[in-house]
PDB file of N, CA and C in Angstrom:
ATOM      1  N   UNK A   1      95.901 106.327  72.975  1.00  0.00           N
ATOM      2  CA  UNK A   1      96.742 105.411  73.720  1.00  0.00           C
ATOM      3  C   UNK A   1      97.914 106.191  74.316  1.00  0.00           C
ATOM      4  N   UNK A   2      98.224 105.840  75.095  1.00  0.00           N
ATOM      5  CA  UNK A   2      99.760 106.074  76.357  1.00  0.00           C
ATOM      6  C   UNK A   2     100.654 105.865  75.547  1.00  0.00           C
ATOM      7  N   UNK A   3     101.977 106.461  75.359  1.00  0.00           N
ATOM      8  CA  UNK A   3     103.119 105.925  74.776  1.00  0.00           C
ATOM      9  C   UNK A   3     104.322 106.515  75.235  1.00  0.00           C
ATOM     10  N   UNK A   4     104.983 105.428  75.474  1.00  0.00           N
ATOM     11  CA  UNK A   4     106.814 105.904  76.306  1.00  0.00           C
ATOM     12  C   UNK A   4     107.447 105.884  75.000  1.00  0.00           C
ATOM     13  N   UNK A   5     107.892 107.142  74.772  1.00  0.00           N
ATOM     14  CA  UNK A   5     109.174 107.618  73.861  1.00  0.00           C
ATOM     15  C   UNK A   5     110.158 107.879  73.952  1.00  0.00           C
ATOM     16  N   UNK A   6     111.679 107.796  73.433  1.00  0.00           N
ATOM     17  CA  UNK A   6     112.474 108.415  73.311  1.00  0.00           C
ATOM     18  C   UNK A   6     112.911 109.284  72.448  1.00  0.00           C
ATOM     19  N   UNK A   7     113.410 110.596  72.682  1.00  0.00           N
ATOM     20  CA  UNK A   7     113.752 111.409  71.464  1.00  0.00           C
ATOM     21  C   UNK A   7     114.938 111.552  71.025  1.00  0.00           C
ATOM     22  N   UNK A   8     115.739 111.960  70.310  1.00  0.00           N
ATOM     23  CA  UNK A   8     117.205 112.235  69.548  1.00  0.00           C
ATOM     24  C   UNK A   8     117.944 112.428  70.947  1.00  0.00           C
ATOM     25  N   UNK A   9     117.724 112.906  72.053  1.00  0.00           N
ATOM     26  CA  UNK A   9     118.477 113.233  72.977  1.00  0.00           C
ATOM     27  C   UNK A   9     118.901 112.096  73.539  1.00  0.00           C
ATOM     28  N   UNK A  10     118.317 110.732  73.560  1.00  0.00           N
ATOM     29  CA  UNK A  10     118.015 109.935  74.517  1.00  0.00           C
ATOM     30  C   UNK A  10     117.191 110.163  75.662  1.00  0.00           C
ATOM     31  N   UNK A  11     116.245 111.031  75.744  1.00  0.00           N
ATOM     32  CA  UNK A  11     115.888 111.469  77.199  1.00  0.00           C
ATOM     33  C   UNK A  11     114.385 110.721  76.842  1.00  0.00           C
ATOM     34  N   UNK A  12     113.360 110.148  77.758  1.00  0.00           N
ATOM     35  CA  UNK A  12     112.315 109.810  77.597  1.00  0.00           C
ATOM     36  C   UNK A  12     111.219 110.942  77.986  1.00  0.00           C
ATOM     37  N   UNK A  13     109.598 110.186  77.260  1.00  0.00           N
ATOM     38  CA  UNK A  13     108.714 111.379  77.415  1.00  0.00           C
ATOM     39  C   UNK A  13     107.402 110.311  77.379  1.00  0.00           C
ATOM     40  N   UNK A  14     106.172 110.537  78.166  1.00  0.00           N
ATOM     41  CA  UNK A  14     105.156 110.099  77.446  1.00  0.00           C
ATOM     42  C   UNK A  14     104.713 110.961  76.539  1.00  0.00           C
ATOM     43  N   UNK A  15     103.605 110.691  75.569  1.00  0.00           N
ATOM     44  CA  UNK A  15     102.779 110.894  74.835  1.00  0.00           C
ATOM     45  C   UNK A  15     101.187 110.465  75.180  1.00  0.00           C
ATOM     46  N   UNK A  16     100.692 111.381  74.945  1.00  0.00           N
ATOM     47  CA  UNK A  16      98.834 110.891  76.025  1.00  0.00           C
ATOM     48  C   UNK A  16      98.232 111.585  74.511  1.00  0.00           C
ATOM     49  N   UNK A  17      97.300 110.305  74.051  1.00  0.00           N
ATOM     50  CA  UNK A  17      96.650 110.441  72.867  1.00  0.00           C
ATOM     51  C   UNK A  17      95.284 110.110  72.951  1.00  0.00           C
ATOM     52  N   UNK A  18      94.673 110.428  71.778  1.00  0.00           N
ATOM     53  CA  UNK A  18      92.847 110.203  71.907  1.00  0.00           C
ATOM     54  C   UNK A  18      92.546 109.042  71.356  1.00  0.00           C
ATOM     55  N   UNK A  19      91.659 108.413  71.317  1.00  0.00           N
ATOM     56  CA  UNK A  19      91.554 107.148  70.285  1.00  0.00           C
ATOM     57  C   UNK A  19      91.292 107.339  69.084  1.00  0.00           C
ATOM     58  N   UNK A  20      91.402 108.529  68.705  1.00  0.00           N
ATOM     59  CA  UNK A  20      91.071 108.918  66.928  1.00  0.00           C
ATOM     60  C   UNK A  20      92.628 108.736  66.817  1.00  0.00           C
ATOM     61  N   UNK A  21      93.775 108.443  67.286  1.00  0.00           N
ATOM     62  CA  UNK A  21      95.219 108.976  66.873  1.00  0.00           C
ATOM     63  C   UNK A  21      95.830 110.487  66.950  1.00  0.00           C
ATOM     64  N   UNK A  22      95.146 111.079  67.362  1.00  0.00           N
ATOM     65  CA  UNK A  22      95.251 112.645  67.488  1.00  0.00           C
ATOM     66  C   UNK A  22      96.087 112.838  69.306  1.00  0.00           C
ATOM     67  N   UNK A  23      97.228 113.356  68.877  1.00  0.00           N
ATOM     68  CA  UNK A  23      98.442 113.675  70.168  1.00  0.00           C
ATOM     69  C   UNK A  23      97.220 114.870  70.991  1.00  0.00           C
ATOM     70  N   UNK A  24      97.321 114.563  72.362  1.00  0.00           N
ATOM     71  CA  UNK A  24      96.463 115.242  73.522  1.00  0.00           C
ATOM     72  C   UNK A  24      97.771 116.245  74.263  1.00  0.00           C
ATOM     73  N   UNK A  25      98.691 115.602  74.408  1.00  0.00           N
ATOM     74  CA  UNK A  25      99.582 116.156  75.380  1.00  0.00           C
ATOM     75  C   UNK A  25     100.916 115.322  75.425  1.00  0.00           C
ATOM     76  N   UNK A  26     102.340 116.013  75.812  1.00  0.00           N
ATOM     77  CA  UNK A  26     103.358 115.041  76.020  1.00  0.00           C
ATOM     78  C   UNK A  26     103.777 115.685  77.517  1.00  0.00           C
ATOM     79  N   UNK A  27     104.573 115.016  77.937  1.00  0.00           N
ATOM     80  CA  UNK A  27     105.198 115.250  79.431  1.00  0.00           C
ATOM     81  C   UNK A  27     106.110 115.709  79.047  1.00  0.00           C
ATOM     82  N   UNK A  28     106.846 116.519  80.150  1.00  0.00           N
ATOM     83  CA  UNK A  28     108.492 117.110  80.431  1.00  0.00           C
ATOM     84  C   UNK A  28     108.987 115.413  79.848  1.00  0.00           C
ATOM     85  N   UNK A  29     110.647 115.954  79.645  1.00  0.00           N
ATOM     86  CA  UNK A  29     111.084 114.846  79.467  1.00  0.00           C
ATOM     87  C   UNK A  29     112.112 114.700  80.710  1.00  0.00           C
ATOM     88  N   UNK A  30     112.254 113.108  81.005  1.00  0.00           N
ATOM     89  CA  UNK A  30     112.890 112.408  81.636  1.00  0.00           C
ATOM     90  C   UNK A  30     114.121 111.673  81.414  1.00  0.00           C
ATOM     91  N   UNK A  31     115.368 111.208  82.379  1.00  0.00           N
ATOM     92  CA  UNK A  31     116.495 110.186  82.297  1.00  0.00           C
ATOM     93  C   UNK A  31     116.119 109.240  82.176  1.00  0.00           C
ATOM     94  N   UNK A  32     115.243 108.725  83.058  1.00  0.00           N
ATOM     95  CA  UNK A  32     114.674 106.534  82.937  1.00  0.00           C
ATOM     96  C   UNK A  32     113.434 106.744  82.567  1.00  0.00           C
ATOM     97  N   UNK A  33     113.001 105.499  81.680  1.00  0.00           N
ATOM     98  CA  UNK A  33     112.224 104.976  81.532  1.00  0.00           C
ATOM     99  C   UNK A  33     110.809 105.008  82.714  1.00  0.00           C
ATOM    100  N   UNK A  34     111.679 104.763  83.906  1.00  0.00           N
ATOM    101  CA  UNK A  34     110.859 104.647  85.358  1.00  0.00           C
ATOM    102  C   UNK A  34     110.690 105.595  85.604  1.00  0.00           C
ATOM    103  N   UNK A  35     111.002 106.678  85.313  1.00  0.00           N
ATOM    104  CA  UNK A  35     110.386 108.230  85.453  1.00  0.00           C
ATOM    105  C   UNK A  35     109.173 108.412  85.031  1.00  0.00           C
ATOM    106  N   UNK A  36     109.315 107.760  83.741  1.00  0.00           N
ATOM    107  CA  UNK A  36     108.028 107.914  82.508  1.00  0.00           C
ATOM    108  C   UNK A  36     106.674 107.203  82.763  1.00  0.00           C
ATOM    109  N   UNK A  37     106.954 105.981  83.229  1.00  0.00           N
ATOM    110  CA  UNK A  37     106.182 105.374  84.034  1.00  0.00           C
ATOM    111  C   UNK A  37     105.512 106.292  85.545  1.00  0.00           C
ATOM    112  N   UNK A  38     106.192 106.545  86.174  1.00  0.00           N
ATOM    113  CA  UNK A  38     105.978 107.215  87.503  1.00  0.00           C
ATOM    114  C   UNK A  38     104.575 108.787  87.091  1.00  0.00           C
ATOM    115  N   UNK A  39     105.502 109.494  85.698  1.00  0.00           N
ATOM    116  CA  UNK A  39     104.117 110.009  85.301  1.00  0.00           C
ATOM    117  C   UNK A  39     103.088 110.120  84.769  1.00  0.00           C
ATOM    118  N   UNK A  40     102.574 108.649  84.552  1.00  0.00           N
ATOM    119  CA  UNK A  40     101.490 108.286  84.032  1.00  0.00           C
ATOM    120  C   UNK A  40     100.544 108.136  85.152  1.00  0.00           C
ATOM    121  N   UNK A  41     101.189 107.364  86.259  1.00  0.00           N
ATOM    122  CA  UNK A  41     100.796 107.124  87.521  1.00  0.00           C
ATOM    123  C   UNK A  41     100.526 108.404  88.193  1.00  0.00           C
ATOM    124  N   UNK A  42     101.292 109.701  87.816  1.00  0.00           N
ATOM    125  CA  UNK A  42     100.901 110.358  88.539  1.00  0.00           C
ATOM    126  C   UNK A  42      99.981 111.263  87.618  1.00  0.00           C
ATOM    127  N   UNK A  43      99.946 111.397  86.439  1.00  0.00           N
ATOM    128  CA  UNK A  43      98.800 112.443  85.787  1.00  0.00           C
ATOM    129  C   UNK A  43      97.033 111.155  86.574  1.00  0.00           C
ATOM    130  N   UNK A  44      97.071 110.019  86.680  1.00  0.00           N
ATOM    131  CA  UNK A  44      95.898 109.409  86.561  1.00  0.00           C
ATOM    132  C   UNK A  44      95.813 110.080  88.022  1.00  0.00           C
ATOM    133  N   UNK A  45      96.513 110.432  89.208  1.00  0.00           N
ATOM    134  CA  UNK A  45      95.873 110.812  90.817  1.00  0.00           C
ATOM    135  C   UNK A  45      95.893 112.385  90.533  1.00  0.00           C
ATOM    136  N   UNK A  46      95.703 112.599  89.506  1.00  0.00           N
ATOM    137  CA  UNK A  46      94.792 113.847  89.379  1.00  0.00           C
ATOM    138  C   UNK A  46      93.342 113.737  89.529  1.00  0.00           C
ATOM    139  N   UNK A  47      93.246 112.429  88.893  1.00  0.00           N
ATOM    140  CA  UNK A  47      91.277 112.768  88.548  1.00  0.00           C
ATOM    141  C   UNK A  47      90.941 111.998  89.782  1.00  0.00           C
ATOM    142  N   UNK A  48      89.665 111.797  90.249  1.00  0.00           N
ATOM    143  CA  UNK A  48      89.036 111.878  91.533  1.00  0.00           C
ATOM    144  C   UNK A  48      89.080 110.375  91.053  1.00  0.00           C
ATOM    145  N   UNK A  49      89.128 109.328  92.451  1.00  0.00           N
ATOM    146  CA  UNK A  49      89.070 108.085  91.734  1.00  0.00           C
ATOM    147  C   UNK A  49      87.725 107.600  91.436  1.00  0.00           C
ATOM    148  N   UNK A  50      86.428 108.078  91.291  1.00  0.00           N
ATOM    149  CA  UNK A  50      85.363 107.804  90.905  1.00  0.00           C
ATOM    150  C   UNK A  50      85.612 107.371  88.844  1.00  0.00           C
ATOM    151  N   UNK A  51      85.999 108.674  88.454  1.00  0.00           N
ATOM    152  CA  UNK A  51      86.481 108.187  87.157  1.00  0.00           C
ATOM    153  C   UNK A  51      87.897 107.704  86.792  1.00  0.00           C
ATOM    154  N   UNK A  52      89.156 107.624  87.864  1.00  0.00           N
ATOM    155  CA  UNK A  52      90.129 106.670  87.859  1.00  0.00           C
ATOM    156  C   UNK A  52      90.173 105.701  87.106  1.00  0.00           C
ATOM    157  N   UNK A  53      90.623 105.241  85.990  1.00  0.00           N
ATOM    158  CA  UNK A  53      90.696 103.507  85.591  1.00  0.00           C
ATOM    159  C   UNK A  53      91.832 102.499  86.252  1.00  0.00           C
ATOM    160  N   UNK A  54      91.171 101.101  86.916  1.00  0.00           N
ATOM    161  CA  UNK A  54      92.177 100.505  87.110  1.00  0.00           C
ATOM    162  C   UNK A  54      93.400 100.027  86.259  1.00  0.00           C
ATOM    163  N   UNK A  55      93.169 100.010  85.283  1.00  0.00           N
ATOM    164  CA  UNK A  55      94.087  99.717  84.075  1.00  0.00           C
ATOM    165  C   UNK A  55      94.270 100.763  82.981  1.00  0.00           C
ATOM    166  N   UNK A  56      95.485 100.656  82.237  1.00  0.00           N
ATOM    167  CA  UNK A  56      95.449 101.617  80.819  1.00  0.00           C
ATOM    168  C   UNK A  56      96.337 100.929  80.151  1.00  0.00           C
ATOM    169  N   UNK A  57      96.557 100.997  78.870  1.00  0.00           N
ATOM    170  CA  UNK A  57      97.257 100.551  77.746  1.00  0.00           C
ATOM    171  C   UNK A  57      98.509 101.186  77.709  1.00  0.00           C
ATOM    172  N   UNK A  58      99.465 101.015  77.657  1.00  0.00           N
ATOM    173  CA  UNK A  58     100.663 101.459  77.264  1.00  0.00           C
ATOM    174  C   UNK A  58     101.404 101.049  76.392  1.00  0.00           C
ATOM    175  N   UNK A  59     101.730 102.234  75.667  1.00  0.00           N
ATOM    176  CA  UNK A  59     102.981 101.196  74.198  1.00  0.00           C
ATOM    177  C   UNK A  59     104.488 101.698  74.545  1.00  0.00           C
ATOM    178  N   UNK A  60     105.538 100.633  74.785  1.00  0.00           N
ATOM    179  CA  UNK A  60     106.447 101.022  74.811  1.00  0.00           C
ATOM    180  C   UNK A  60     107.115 101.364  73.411  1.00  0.00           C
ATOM    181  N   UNK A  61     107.192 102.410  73.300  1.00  0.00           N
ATOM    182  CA  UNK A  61     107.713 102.818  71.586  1.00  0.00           C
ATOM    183  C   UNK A  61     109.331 102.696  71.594  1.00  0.00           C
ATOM    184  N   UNK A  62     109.853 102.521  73.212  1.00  0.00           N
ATOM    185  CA  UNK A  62     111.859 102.617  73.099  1.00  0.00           C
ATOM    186  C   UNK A  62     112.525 101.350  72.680  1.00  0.00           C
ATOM    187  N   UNK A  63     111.839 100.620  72.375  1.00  0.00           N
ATOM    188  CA  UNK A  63     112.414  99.134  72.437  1.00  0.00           C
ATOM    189  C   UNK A  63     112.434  98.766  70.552  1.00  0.00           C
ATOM    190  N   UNK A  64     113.348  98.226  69.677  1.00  0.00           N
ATOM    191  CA  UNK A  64     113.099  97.982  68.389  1.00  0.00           C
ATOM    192  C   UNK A  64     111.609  97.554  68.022  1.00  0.00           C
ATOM    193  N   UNK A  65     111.127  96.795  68.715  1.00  0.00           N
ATOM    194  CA  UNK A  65     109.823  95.710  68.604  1.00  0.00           C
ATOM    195  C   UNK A  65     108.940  96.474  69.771  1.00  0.00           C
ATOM    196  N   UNK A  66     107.421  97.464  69.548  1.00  0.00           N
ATOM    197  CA  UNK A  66     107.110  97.866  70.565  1.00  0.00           C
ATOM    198  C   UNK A  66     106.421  97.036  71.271  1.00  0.00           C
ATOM    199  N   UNK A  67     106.291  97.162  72.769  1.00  0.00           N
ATOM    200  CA  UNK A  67     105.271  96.468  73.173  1.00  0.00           C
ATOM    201  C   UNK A  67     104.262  97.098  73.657  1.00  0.00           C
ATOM    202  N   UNK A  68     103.224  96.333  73.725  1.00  0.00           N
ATOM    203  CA  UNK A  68     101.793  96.498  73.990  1.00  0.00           C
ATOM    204  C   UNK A  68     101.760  96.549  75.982  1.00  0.00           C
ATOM    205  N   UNK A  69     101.371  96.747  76.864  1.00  0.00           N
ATOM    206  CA  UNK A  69     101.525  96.377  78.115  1.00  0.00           C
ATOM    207  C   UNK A  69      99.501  97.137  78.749  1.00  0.00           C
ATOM    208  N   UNK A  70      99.542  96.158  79.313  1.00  0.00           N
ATOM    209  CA  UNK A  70      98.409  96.948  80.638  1.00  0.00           C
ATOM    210  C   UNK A  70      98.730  96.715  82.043  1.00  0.00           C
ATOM    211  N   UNK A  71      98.224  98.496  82.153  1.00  0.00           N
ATOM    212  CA  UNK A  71      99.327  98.686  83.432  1.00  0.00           C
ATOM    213  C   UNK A  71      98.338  98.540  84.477  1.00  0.00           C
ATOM    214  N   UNK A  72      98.333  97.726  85.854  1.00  0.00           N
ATOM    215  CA  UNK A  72      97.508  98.152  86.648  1.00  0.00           C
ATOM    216  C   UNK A  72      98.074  99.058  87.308  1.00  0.00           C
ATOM    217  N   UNK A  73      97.328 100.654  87.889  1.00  0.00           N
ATOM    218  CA  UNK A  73      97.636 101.517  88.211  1.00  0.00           C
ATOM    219  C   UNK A  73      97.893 101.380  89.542  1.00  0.00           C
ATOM    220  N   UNK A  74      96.845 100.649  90.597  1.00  0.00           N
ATOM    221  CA  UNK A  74      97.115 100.050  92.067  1.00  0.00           C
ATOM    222  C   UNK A  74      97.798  99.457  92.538  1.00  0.00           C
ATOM    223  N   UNK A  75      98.631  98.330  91.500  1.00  0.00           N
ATOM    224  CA  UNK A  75      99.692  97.783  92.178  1.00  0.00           C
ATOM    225  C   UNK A  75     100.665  98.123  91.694  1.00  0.00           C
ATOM    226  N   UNK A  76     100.818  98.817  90.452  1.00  0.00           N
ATOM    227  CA  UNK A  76     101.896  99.375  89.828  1.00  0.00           C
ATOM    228  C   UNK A  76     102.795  98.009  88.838  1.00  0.00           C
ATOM    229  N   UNK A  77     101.764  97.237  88.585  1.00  0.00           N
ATOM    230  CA  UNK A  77     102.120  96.117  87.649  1.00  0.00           C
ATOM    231  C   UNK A  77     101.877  96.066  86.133  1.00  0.00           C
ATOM    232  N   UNK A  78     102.938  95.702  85.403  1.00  0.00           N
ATOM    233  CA  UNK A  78     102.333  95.645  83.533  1.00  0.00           C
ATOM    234  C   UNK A  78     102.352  94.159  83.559  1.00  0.00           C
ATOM    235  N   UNK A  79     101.453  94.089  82.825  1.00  0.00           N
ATOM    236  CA  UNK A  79     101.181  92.414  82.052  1.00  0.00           C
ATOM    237  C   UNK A  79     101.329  92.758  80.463  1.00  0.00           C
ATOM    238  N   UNK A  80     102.790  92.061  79.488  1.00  0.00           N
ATOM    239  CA  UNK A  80     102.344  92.156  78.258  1.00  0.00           C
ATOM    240  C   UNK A  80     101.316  92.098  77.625  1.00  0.00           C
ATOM    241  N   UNK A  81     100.903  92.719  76.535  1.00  0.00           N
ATOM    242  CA  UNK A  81      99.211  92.022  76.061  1.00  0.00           C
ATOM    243  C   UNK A  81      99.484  91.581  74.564  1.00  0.00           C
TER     244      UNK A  81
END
């Protein structure tokens, strides 16, 4: 699963994981939140859009209570889940 973090700095980061729970990769870190977002959007227009997904899971981990969200990648919309 996708996950927006913050670290001791305050600065944000994703986290890009496997579905076993096993960490794949984290991003540079970022000032906003909307940064963090912006590179999720942009690691997915790496891959050719044949295997593109319109949607992905995201956990917001910065908030006390995380949330769950699916993001559509095309319109750039989250729907809680």
């Amino acid at each position: 699963m996708i996950q927006i973090k913050k670290n001791k700095k305050g600065l944000f980061y994703v986290s890009y994981g496997a579905e076993n729970g096993e960490i794949l990769a984290h991003s540079e870190e970022f000032s906003t939140k909307q940064s963090a977002w912006k590179n999720i959007i942009a690691l997915y227009k790496l891959y050719p859009q044949s295997v593109e997904p319109l949607y992905v899971y995201v956990k917001d981990m910065t908030v006390k209570k995380p949330q769950v969200y699916l993001y559509n990648l095309t319109s750039k919309t989250k729907l809680k889940r």
